[in-house]
C-alpha atoms as a PDB file:
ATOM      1  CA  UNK A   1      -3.684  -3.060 -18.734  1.00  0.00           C
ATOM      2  CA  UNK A   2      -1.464  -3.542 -21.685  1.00  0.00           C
ATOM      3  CA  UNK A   3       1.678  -1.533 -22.677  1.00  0.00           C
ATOM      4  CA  UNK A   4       0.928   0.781 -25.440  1.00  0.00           C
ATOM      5  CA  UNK A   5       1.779   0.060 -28.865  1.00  0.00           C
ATOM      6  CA  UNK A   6       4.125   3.767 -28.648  1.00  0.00           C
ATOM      7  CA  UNK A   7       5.756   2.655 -25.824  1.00  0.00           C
ATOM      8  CA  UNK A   8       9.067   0.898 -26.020  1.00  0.00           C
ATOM      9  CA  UNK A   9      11.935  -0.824 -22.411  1.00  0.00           C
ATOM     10  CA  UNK A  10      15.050  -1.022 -23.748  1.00  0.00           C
ATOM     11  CA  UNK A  11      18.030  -1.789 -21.471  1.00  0.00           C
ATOM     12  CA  UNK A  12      20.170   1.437 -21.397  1.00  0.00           C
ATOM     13  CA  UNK A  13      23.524   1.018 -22.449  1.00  0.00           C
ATOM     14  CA  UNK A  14      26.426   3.298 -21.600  1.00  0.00           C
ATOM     15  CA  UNK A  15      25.734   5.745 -24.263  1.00  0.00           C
ATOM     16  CA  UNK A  16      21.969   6.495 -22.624  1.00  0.00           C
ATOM     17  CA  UNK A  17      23.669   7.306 -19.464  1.00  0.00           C
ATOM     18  CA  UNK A  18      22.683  11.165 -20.143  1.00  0.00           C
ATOM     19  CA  UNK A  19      18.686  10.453 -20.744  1.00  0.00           C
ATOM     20  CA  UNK A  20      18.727   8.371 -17.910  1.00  0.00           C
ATOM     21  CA  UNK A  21      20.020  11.141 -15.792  1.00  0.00           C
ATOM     22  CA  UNK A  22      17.434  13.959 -17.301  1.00  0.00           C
ATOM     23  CA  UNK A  23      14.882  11.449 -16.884  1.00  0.00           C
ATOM     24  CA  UNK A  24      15.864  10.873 -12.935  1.00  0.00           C
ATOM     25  CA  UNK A  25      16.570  14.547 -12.218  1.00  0.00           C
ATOM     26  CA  UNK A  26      13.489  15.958 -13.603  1.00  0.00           C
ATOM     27  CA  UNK A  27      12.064  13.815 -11.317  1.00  0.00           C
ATOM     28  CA  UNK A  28      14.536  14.454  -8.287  1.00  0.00           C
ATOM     29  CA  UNK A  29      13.707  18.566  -9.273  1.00  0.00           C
ATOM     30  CA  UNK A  30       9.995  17.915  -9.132  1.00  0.00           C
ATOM     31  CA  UNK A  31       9.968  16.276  -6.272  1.00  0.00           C
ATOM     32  CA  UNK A  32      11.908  18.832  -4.295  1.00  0.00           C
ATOM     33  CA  UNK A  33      10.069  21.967  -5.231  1.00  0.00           C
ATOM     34  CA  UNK A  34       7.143  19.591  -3.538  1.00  0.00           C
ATOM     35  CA  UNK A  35       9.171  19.363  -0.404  1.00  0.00           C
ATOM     36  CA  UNK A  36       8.581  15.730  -0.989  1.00  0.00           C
ATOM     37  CA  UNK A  37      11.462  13.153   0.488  1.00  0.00           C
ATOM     38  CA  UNK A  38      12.920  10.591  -1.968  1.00  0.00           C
ATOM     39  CA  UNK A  39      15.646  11.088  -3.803  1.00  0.00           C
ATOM     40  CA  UNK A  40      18.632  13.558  -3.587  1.00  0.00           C
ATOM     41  CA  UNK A  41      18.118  16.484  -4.865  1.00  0.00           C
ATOM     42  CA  UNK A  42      19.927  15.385  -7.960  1.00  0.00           C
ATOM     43  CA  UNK A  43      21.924  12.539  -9.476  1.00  0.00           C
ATOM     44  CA  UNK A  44      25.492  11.575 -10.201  1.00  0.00           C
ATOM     45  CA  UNK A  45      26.467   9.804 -12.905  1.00  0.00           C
ATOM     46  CA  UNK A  46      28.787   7.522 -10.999  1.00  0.00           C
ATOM     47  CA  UNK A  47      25.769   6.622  -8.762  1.00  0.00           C
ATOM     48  CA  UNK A  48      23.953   4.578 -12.010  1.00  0.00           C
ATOM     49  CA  UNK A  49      26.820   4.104 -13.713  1.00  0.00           C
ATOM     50  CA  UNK A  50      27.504   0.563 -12.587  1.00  0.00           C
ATOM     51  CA  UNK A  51      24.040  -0.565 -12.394  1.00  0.00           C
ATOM     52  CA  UNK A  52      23.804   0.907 -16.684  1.00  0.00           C
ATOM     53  CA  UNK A  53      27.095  -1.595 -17.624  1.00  0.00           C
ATOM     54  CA  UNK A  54      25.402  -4.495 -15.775  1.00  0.00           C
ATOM     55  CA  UNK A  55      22.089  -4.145 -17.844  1.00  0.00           C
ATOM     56  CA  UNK A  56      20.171  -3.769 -14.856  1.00  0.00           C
ATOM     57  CA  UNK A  57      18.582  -0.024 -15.862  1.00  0.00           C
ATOM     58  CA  UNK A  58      15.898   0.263 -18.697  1.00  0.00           C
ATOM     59  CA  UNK A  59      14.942   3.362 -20.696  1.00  0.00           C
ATOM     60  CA  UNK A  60      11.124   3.802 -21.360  1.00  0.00           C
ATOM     61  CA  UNK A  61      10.308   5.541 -24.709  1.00  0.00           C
ATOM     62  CA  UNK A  62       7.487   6.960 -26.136  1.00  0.00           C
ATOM     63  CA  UNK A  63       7.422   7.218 -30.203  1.00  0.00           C
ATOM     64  CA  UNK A  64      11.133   7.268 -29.501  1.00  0.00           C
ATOM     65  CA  UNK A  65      11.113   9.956 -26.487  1.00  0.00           C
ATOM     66  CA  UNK A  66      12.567   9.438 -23.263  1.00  0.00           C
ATOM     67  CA  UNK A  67       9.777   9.533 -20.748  1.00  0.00           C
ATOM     68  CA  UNK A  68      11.008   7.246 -17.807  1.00  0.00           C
ATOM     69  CA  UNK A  69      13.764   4.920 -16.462  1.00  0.00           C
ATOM     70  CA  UNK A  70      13.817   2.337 -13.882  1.00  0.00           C
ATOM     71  CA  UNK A  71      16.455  -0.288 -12.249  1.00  0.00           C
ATOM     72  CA  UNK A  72      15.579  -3.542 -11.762  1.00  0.00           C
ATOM     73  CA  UNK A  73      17.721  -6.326 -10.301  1.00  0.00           C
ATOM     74  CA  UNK A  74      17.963  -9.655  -8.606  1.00  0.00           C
ATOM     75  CA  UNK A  75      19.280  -9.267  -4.955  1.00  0.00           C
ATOM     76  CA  UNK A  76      19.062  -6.319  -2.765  1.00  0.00           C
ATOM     77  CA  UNK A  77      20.853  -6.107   0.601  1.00  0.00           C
ATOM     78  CA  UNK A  78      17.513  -4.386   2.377  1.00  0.00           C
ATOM     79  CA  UNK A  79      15.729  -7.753   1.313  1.00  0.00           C
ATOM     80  CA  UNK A  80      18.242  -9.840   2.585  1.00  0.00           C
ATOM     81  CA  UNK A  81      15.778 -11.466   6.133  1.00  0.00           C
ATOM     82  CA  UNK A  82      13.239 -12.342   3.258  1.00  0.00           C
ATOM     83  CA  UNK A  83      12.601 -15.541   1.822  1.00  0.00           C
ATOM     84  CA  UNK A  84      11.319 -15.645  -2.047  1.00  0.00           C
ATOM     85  CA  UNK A  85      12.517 -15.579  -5.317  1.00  0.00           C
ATOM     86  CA  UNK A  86      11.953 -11.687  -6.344  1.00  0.00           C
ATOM     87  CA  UNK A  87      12.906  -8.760  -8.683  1.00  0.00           C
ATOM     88  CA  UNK A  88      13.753  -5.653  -6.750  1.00  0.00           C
ATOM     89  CA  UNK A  89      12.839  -2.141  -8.229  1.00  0.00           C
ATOM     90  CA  UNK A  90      14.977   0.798  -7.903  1.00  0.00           C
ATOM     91  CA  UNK A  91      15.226   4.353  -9.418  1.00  0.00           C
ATOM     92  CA  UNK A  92      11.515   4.602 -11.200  1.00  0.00           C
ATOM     93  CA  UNK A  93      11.031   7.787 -12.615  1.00  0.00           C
ATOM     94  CA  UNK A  94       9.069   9.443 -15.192  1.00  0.00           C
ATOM     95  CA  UNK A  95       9.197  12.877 -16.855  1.00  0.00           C
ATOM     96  CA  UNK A  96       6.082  15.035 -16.003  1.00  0.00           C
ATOM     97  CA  UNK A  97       4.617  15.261 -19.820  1.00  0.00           C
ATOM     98  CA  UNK A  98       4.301  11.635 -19.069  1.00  0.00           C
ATOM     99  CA  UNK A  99       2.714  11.214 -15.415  1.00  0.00           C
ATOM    100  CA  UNK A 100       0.529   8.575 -15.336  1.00  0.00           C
ATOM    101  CA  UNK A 101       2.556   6.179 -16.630  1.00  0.00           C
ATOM    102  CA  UNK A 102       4.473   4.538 -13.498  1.00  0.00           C
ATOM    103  CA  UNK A 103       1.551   2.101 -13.632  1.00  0.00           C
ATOM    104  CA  UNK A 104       2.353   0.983 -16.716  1.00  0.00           C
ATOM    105  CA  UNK A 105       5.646   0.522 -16.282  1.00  0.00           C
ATOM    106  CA  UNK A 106       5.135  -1.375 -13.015  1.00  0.00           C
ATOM    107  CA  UNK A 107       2.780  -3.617 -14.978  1.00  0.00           C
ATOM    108  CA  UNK A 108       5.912  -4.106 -17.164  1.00  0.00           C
ATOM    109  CA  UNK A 109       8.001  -4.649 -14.646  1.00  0.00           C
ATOM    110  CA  UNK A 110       5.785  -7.549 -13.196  1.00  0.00           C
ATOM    111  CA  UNK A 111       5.866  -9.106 -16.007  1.00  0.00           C
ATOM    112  CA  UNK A 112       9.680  -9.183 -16.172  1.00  0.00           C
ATOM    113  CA  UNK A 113       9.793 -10.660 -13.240  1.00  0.00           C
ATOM    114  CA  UNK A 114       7.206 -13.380 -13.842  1.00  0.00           C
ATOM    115  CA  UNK A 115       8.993 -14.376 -17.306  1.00  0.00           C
ATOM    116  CA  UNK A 116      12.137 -14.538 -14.780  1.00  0.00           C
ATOM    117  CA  UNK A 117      10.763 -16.862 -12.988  1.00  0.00           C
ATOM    118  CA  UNK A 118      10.682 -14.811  -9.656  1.00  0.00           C
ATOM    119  CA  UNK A 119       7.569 -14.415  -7.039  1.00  0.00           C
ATOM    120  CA  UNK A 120       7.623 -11.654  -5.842  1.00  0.00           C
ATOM    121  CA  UNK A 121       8.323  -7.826  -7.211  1.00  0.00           C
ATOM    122  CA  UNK A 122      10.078  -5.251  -4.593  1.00  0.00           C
ATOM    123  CA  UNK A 123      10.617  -2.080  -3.942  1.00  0.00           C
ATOM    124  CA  UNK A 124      10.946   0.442  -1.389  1.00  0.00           C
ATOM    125  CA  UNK A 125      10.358   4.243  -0.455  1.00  0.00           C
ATOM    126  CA  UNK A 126      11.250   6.481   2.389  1.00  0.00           C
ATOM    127  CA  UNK A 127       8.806   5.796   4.781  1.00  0.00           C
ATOM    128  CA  UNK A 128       7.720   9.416   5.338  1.00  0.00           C
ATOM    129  CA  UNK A 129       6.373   9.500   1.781  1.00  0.00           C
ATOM    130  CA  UNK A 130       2.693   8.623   2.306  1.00  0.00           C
ATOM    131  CA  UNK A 131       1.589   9.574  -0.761  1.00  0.00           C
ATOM    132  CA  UNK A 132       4.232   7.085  -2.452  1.00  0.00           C
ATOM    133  CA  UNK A 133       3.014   4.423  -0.522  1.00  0.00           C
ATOM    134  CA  UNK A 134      -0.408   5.002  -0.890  1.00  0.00           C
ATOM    135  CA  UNK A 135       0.244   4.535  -4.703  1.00  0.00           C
ATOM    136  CA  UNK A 136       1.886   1.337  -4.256  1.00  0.00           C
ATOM    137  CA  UNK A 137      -0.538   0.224  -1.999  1.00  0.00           C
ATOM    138  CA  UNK A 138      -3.228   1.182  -4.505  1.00  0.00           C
ATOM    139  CA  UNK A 139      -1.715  -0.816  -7.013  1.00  0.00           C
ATOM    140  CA  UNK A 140      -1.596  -4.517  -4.967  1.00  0.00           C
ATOM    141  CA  UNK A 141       2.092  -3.654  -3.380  1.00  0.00           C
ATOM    142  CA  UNK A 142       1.770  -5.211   0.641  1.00  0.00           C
ATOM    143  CA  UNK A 143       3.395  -3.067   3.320  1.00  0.00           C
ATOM    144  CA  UNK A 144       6.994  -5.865   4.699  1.00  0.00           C
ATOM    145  CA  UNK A 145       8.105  -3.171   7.081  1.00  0.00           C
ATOM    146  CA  UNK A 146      10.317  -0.147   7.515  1.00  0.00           C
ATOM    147  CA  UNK A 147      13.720  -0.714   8.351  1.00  0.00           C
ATOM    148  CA  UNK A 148      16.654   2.221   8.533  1.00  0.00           C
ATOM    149  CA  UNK A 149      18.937   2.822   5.852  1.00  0.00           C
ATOM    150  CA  UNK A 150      22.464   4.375   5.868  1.00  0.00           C
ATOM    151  CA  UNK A 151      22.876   7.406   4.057  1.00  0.00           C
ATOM    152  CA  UNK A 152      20.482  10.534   2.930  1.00  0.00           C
ATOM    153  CA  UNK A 153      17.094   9.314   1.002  1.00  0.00           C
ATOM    154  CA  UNK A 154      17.407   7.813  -2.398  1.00  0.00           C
ATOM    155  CA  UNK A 155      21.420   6.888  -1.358  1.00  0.00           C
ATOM    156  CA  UNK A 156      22.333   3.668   0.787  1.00  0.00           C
ATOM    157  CA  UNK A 157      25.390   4.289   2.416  1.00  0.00           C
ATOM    158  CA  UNK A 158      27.101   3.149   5.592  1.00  0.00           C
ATOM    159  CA  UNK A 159      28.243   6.917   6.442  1.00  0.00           C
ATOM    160  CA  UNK A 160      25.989   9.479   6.969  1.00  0.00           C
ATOM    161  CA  UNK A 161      22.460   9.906   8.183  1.00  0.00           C
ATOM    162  CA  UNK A 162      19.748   7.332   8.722  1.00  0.00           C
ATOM    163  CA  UNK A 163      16.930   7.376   6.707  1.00  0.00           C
ATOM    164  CA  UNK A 164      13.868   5.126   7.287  1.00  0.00           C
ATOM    165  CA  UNK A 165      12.012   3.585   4.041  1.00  0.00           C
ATOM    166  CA  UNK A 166       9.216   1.473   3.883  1.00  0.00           C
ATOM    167  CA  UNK A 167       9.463  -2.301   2.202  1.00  0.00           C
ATOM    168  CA  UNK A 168       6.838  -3.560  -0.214  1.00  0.00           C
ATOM    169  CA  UNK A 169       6.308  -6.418  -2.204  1.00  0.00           C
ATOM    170  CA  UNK A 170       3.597  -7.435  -4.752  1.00  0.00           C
ATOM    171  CA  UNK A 171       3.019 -11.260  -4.368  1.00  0.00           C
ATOM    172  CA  UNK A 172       3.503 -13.156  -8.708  1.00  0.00           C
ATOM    173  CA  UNK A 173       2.306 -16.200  -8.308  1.00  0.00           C
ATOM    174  CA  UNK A 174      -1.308 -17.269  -9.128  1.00  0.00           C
END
């Protein structure tokens, strides 16, 4: 799979804070008239705020639209008994007139990593969410482990509620 020629990931920069949120809280909306666990219910802007201004969180267009977002950085505290060299994935979302898509963009992704020189690509989800996982499972992501988290799903926190989320990787190399 390719990315299409219409499709464009762009780092966000302060001034995309605002499509980043839609993008994220269409998301967050959809996913709680599902009842589904994830994410909050919606987000703050201080909660991306910091990862936007260290050009960690990437806008995905289509012919110039805003259809998804994700973050993707180097280290990640809930990783931190693995070994290996990896890209961590937080924060994928895409707007509905664009589902189907998170495979592209995790294909995109992977490759970011790769040309980074990392292993191994990472992610998590709250463990409760089996039809999350069964997508990431579907798409070559191995099953590391649920741990508990601080704080209420989509939110790491040490106040607050635990919530328990399930650890995946997808192996680079070969």
């Amino acid at each position: 799979m390719s990315t299409p020629a219409h499709l464009t990931f762009h780092r966000a920069c302060p001034a995309h804070t605002a499509e980043v949120l839609s993008v994220l809280n269409e998301a967050a909306d959809w996913l709680r008239r599902r009842a589904i666990t994830q994410w909050p219910d919606r987000f703050e802007r201080s909660w991306i705020e910091e990862a936007i201004t260290r050009g960690e969180t990437w806008l995905v267009r289509d012919s110039g639209t805003a259809v998804g977002t994700l973050t993707l950085d180097w280290s990640d505290p809930l990783w931190a008994d693995t070994a290996g060299s990896a890209g961590y994935v937080h924060r994928m979302a895409v707007r509905r007139r664009a589902a189907g898509l998170g495979a592209v963009i995790l294909e995109w992704t992977a490759g970011t990593v790769r040309s980074n020189r990392r292993d191994v690509l990472r992610l998590d989800c709250v463990a409760s969410n089996g039809r999350l996982r069964s997508y990431y499972e579907a798409r070559g992501f191995l099953h590391r482990g649920d741990v508990p988290v601080g704080g209420a799903p989509g939110q790491r926190r040490d106040d607050g509620p635990l919530t328990w989320v399930s650890r995946y990787e997808l192996p680079l190399s070969g």
